[in-house]
C-alpha atoms as a PDB file:
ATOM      1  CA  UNK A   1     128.667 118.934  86.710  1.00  0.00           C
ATOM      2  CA  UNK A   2     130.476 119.741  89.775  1.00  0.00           C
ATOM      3  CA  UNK A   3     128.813 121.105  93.009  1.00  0.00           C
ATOM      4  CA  UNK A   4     129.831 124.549  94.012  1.00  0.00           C
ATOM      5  CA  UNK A   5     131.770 122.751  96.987  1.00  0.00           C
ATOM      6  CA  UNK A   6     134.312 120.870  94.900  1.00  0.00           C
ATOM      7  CA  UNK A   7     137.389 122.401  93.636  1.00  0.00           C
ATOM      8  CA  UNK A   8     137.191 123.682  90.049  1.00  0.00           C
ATOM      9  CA  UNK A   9     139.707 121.815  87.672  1.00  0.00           C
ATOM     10  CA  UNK A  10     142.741 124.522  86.150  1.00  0.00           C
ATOM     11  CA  UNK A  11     141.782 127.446  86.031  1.00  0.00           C
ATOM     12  CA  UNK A  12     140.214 130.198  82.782  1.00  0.00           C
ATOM     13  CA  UNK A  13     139.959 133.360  84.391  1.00  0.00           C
ATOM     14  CA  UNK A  14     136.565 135.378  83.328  1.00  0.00           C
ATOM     15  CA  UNK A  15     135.944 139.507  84.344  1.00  0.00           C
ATOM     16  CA  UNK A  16     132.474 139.922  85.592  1.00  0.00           C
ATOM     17  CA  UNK A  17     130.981 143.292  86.205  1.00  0.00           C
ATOM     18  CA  UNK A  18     127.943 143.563  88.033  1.00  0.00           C
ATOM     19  CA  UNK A  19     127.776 140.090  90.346  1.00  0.00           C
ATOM     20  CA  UNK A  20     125.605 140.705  92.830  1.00  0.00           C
ATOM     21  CA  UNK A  21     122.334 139.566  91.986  1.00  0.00           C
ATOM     22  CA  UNK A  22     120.417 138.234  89.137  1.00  0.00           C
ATOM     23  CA  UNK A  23     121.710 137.668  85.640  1.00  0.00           C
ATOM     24  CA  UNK A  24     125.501 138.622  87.261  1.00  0.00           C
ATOM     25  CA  UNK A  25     124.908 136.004  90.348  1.00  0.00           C
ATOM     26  CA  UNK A  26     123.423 133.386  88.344  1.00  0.00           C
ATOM     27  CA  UNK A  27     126.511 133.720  85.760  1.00  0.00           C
ATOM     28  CA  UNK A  28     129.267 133.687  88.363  1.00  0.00           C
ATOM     29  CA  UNK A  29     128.041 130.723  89.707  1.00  0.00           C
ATOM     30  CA  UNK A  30     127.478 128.726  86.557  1.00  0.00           C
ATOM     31  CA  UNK A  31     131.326 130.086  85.369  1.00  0.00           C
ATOM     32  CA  UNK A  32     132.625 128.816  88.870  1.00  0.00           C
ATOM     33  CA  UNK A  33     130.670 125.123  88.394  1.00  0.00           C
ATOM     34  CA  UNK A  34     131.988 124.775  85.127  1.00  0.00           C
ATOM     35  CA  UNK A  35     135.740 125.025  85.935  1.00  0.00           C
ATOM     36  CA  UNK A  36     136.581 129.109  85.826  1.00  0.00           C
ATOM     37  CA  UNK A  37     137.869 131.565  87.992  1.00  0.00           C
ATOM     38  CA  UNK A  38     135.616 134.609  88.268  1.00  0.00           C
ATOM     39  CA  UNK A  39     137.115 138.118  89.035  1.00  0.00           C
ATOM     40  CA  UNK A  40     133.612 139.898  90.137  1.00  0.00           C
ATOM     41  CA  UNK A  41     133.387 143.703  90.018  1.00  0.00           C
ATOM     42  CA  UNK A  42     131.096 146.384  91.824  1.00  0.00           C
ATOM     43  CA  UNK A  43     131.471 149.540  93.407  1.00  0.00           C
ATOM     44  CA  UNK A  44     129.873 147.660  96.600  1.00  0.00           C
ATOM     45  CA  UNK A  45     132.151 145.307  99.030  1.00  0.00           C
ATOM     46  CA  UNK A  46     131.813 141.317  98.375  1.00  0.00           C
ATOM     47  CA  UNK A  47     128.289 140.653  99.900  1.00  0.00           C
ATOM     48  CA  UNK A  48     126.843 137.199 101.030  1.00  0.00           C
ATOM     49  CA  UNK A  49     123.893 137.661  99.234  1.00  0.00           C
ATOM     50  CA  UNK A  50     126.176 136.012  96.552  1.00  0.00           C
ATOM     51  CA  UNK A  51     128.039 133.885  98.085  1.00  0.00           C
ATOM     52  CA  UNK A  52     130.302 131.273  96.078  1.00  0.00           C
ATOM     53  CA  UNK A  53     133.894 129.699  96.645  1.00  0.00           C
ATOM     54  CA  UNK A  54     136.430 131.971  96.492  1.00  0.00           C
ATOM     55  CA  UNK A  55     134.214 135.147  96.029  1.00  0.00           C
ATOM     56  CA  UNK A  56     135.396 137.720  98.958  1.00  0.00           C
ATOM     57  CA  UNK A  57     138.921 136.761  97.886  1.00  0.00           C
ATOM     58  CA  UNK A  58     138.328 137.453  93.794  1.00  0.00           C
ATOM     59  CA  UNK A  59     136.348 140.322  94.333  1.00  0.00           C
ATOM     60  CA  UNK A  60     136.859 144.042  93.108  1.00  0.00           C
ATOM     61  CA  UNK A  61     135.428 146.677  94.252  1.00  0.00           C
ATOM     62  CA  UNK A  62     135.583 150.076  92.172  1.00  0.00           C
ATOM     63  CA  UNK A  63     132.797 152.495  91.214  1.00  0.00           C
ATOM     64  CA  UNK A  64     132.586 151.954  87.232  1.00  0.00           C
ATOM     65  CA  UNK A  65     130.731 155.850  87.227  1.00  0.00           C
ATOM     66  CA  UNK A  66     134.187 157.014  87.791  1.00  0.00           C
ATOM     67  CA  UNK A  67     136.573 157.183  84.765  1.00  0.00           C
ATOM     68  CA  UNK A  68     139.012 157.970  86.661  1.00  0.00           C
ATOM     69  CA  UNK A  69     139.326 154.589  88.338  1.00  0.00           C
ATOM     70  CA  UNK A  70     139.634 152.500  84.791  1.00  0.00           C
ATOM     71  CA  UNK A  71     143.128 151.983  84.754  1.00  0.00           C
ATOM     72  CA  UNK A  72     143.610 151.096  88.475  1.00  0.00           C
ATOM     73  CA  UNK A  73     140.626 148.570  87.881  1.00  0.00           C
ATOM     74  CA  UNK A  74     142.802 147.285  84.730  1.00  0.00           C
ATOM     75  CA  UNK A  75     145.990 147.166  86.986  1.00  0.00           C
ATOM     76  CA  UNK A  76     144.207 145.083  89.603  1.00  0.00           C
ATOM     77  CA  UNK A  77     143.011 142.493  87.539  1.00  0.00           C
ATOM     78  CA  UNK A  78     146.389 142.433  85.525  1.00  0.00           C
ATOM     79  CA  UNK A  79     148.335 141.827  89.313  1.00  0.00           C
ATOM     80  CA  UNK A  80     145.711 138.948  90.061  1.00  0.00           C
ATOM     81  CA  UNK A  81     146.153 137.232  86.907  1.00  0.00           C
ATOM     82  CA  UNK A  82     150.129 136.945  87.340  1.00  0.00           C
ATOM     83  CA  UNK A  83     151.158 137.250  83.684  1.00  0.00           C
ATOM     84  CA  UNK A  84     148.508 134.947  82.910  1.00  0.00           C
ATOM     85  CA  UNK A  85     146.107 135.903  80.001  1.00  0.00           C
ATOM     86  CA  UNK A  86     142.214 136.501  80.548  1.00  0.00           C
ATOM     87  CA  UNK A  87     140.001 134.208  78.913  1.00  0.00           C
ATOM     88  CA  UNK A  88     136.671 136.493  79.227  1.00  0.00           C
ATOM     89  CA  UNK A  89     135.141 139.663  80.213  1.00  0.00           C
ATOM     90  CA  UNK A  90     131.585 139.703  80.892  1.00  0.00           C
ATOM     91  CA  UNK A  91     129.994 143.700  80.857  1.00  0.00           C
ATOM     92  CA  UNK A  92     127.121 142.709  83.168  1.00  0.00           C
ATOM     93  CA  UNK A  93     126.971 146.114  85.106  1.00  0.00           C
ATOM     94  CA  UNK A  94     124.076 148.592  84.870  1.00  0.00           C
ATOM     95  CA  UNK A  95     121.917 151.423  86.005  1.00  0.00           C
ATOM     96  CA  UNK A  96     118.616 153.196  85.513  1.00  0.00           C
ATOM     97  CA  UNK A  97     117.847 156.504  87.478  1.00  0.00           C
ATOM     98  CA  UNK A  98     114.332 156.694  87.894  1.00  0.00           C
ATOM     99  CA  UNK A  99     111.737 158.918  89.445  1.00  0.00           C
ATOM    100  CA  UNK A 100     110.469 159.297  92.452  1.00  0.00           C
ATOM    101  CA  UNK A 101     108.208 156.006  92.905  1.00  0.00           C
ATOM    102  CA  UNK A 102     110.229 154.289  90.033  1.00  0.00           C
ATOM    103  CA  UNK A 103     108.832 155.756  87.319  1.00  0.00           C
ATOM    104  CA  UNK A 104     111.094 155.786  84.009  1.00  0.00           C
ATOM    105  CA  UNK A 105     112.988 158.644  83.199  1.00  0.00           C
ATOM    106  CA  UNK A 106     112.259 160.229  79.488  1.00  0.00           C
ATOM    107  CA  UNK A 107     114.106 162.808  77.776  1.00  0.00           C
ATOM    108  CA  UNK A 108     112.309 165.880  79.884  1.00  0.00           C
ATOM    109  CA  UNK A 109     113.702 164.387  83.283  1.00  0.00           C
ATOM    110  CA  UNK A 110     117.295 163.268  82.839  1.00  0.00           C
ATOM    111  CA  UNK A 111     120.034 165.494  83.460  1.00  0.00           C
ATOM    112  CA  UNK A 112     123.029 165.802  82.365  1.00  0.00           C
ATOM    113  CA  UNK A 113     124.653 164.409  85.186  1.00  0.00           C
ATOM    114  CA  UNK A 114     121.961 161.186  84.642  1.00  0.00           C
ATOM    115  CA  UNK A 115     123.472 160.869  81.316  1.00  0.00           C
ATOM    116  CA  UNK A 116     127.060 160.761  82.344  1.00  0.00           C
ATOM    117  CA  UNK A 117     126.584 158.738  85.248  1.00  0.00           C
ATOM    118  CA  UNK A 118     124.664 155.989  83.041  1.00  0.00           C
ATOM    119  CA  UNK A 119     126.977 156.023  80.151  1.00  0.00           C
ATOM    120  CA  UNK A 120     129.817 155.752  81.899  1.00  0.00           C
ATOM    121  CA  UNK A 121     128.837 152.437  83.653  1.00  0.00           C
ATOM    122  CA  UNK A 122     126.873 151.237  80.932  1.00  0.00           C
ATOM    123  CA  UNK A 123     129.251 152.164  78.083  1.00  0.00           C
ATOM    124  CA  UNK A 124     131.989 154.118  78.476  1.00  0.00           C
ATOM    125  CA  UNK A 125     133.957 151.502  80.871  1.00  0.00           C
ATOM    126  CA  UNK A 126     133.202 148.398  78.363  1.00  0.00           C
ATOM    127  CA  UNK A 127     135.037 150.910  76.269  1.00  0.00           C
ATOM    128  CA  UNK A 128     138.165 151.456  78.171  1.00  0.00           C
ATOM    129  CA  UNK A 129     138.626 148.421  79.589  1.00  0.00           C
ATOM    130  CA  UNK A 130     138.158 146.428  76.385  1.00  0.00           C
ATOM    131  CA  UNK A 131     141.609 148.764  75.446  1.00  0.00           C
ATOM    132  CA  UNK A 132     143.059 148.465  78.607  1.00  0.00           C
ATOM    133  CA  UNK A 133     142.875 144.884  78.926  1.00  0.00           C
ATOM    134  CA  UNK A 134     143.267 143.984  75.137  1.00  0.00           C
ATOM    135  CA  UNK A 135     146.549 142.212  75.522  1.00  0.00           C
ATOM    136  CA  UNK A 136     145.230 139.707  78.168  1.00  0.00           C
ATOM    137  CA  UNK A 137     142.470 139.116  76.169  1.00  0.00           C
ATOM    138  CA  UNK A 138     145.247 138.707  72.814  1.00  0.00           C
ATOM    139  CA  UNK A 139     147.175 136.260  74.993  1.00  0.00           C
ATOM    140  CA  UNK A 140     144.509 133.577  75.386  1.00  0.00           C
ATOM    141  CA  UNK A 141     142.524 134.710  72.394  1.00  0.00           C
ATOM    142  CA  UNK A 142     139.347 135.479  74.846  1.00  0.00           C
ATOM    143  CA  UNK A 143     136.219 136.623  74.673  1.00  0.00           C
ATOM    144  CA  UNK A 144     134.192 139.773  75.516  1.00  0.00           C
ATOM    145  CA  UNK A 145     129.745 139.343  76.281  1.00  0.00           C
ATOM    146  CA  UNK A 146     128.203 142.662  76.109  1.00  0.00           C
ATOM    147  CA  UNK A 147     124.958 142.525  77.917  1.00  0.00           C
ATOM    148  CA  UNK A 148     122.912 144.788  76.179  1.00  0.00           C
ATOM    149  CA  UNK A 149     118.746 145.023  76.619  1.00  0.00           C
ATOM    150  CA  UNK A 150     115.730 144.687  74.491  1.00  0.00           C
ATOM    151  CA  UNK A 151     115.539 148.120  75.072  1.00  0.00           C
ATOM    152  CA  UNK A 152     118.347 149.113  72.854  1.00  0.00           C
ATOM    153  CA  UNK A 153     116.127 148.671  69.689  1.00  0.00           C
ATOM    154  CA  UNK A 154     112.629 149.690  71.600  1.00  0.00           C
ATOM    155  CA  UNK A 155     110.770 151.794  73.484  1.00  0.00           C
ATOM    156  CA  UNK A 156     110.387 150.108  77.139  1.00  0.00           C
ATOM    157  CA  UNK A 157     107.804 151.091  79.695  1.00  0.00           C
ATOM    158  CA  UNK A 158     110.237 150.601  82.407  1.00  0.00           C
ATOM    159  CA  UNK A 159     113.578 151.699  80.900  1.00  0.00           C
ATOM    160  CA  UNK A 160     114.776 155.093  81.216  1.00  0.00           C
ATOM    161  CA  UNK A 161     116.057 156.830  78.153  1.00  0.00           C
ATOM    162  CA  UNK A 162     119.625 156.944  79.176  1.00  0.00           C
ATOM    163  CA  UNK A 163     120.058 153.824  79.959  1.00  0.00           C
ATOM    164  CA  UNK A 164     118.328 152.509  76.358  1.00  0.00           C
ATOM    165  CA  UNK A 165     120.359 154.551  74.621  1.00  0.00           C
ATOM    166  CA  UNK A 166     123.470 153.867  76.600  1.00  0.00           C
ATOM    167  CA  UNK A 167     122.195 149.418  75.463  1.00  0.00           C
ATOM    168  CA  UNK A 168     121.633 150.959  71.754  1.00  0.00           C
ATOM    169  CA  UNK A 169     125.594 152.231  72.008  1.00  0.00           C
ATOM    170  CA  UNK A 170     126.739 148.759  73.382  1.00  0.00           C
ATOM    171  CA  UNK A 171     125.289 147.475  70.231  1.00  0.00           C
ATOM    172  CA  UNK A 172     127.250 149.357  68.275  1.00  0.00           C
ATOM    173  CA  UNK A 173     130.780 149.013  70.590  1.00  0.00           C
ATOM    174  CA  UNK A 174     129.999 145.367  69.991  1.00  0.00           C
ATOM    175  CA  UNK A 175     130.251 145.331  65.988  1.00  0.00           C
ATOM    176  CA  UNK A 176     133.155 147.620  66.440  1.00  0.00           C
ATOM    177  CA  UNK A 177     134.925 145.236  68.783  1.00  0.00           C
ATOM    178  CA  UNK A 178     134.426 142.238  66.798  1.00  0.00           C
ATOM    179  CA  UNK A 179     135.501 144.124  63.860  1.00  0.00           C
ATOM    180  CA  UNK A 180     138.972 145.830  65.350  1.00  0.00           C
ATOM    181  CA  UNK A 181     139.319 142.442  67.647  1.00  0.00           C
ATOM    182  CA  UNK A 182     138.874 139.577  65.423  1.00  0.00           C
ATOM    183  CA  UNK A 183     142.169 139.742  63.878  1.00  0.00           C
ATOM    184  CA  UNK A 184     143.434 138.618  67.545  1.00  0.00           C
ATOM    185  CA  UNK A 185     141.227 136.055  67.843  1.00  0.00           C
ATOM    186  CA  UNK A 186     139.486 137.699  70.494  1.00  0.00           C
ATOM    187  CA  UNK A 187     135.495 137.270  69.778  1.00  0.00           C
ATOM    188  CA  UNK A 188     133.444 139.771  70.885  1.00  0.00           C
ATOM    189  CA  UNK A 189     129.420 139.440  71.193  1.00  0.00           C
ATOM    190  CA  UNK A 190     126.389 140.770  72.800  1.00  0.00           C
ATOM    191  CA  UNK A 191     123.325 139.247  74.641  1.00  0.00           C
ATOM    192  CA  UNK A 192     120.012 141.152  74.702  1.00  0.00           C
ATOM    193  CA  UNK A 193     117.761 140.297  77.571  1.00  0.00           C
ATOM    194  CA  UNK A 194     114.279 140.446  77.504  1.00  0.00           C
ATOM    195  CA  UNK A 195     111.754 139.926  80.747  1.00  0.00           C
ATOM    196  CA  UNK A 196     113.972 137.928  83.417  1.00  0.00           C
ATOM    197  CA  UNK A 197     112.993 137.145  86.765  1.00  0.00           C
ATOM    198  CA  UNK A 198     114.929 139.310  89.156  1.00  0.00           C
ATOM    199  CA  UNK A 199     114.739 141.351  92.052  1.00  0.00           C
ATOM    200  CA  UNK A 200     114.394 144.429  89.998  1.00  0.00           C
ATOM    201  CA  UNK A 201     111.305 143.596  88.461  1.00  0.00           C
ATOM    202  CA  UNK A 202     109.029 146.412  87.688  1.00  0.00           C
ATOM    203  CA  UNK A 203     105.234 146.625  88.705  1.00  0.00           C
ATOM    204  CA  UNK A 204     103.472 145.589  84.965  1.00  0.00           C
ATOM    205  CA  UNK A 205     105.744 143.246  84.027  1.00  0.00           C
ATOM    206  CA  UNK A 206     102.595 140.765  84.362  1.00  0.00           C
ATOM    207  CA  UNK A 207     101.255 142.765  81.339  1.00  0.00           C
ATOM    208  CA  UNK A 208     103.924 142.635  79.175  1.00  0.00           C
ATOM    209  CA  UNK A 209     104.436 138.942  80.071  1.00  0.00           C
ATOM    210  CA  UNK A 210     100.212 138.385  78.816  1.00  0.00           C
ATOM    211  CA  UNK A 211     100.479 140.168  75.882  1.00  0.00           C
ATOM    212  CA  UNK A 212     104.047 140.451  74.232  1.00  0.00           C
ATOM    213  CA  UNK A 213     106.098 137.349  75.257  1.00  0.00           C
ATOM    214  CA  UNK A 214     104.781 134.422  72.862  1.00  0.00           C
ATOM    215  CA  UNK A 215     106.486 131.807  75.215  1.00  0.00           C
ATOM    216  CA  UNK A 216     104.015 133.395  78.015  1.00  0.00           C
ATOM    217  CA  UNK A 217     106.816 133.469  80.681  1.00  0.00           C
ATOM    218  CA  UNK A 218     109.502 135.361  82.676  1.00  0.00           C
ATOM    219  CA  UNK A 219     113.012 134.296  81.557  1.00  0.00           C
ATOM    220  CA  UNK A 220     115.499 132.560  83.873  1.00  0.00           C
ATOM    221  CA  UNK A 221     118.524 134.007  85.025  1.00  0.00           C
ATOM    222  CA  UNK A 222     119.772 130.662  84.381  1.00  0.00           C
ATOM    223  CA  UNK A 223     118.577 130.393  80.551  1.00  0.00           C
ATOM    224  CA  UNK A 224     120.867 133.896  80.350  1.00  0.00           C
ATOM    225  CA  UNK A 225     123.531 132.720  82.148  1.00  0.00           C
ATOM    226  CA  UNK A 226     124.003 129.627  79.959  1.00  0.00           C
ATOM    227  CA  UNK A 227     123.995 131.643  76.791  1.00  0.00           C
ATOM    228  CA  UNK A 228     126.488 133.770  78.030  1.00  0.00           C
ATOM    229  CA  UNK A 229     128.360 130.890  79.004  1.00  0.00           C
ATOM    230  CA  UNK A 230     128.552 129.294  75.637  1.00  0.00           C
ATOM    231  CA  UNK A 231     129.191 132.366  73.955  1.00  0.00           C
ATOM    232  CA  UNK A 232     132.408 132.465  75.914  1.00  0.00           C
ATOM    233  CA  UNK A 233     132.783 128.567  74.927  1.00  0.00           C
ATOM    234  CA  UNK A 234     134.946 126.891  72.165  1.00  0.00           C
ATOM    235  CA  UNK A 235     131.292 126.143  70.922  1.00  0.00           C
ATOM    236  CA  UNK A 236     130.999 129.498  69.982  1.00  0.00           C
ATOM    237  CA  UNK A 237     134.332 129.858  67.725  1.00  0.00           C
ATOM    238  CA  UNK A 238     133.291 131.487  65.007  1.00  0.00           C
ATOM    239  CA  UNK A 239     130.131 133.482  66.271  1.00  0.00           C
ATOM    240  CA  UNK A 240     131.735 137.424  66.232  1.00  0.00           C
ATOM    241  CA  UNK A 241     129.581 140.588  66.515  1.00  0.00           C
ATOM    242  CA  UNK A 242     126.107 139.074  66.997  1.00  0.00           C
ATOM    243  CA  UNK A 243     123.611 140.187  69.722  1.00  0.00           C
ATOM    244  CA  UNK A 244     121.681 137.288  71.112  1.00  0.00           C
ATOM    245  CA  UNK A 245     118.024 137.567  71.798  1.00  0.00           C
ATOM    246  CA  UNK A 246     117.183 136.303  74.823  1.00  0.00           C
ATOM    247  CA  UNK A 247     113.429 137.151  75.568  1.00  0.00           C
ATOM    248  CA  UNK A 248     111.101 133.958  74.819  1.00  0.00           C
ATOM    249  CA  UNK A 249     110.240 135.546  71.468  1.00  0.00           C
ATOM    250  CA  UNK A 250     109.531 139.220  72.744  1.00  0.00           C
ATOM    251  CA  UNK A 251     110.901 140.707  70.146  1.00  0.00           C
ATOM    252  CA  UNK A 252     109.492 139.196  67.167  1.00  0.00           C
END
């Protein structure tokens, strides 16, 4: 495998929202050592704290809570392809409000403008760009990774209500997808994450580690990275509209 100082071989080109740290670094790196160009996206400018070949110059930076910046985030990466078709998007990006001392927010403390704020990152621009880019993704018969949760199908201590029901909804946009999509050969799947270890961990994760994760251990961002990898693979050709448990058994 090469070393993240050699020069990739010709070139895939993968979308990647939400780079800058943990599942999103680890997969921009492992796209970039396996031969792809990686278009990152975040509303913050390119930061060091991921720093690969190439990154400040393939970066994007656009706030995905504003609908109103879809299409010029579509024209952008259409420009830096240069007629060229996209071979992946990866829907990495995500937020939680929480309360004051990072508590979760239920149904009593999210507003309306929590709701909107979390659906449109977490859904509502998969949506529209999915449309927007569709015929880049025809033209090399790509593929789309929805990263989803394992709280889209449970209750989560730490998980705030909009943002597992905004997962749940990327669940569904997934089947829909790979319905409407497969006829271009354009797969489209999801990965559920369970427990990984990130910066964003949550005090009591120890305790759900103990008692509801049979392999007894944090996942890698690594072990997700690689799955989303290979669901963007050849290897993957005819897996459409699945949602990939990735959570050392937690949700058995």
């Amino acid at each position: 495998m090469p070393t993240l100082t050699d020069t990739p071989p010709a070139h895939r080109t993968m979308l990647l929202t939400g780079a800058s740290r943990g599942i999103g670094h680890a997969t921009v790196k492992l796209f970039y050592q396996n031969g792809w160009r990686v278009l990152t996206v975040s509303r913050a400018a390119f930061t060091e704290d991921c720093p690969w070949p190439g990154g400040r110059d393939n970066h994007i930076q656009a706030d995905l809570s504003d609908p109103a910046g879809f299409a010029a985030l579509a024209d952008d990466v259409r420009q830096r392809l240069g007629g060229s078709g996209l071979a992946a998007i990866v829907n990495n990006a995500a937020i939680s409000p929480k309360r004051e001392g990072g508590a979760r927010k239920g149904v009593c403390d999210t507003s309306y403008e929590d709701w909107l704020s979390v659906f449109n990152v977490n859904f509502f621009s998969v949506a529209l760009l999915s449309r927007l880019l569709l015929p880049e993704l025809k033209a090399s018969q790509g593929a789309i990774v929805n990263v989803t949760s394992i709280a889209g199908s449970r209750v989560h201590p730490f998980a705030g209500v909009a943002y597992a029901c905004s997962k749940a909804a990327l669940a569904a946009l997934t089947r829909e997808q790979a319905y409407e999509f497969g006829r271009y050969g354009v797969r489209v799947n999801a990965l559920a994450p369970g427990e990984i270890d990130t910066s964003i961990l949550s005090p009591g994760t120890d305790e759900i580690v103990e008692k509801q994760i049979p392999m007894n251990r944090l996942g890698d961002p690594l072990e997700v990275a690689r799955t989303i990898l290979f669901l963007c693979s050849g290897e993957a050709s005819y897996i459409n509209g699945a949602e990939v448990h990735v959570n050392g058994g937690q949700h058995v």
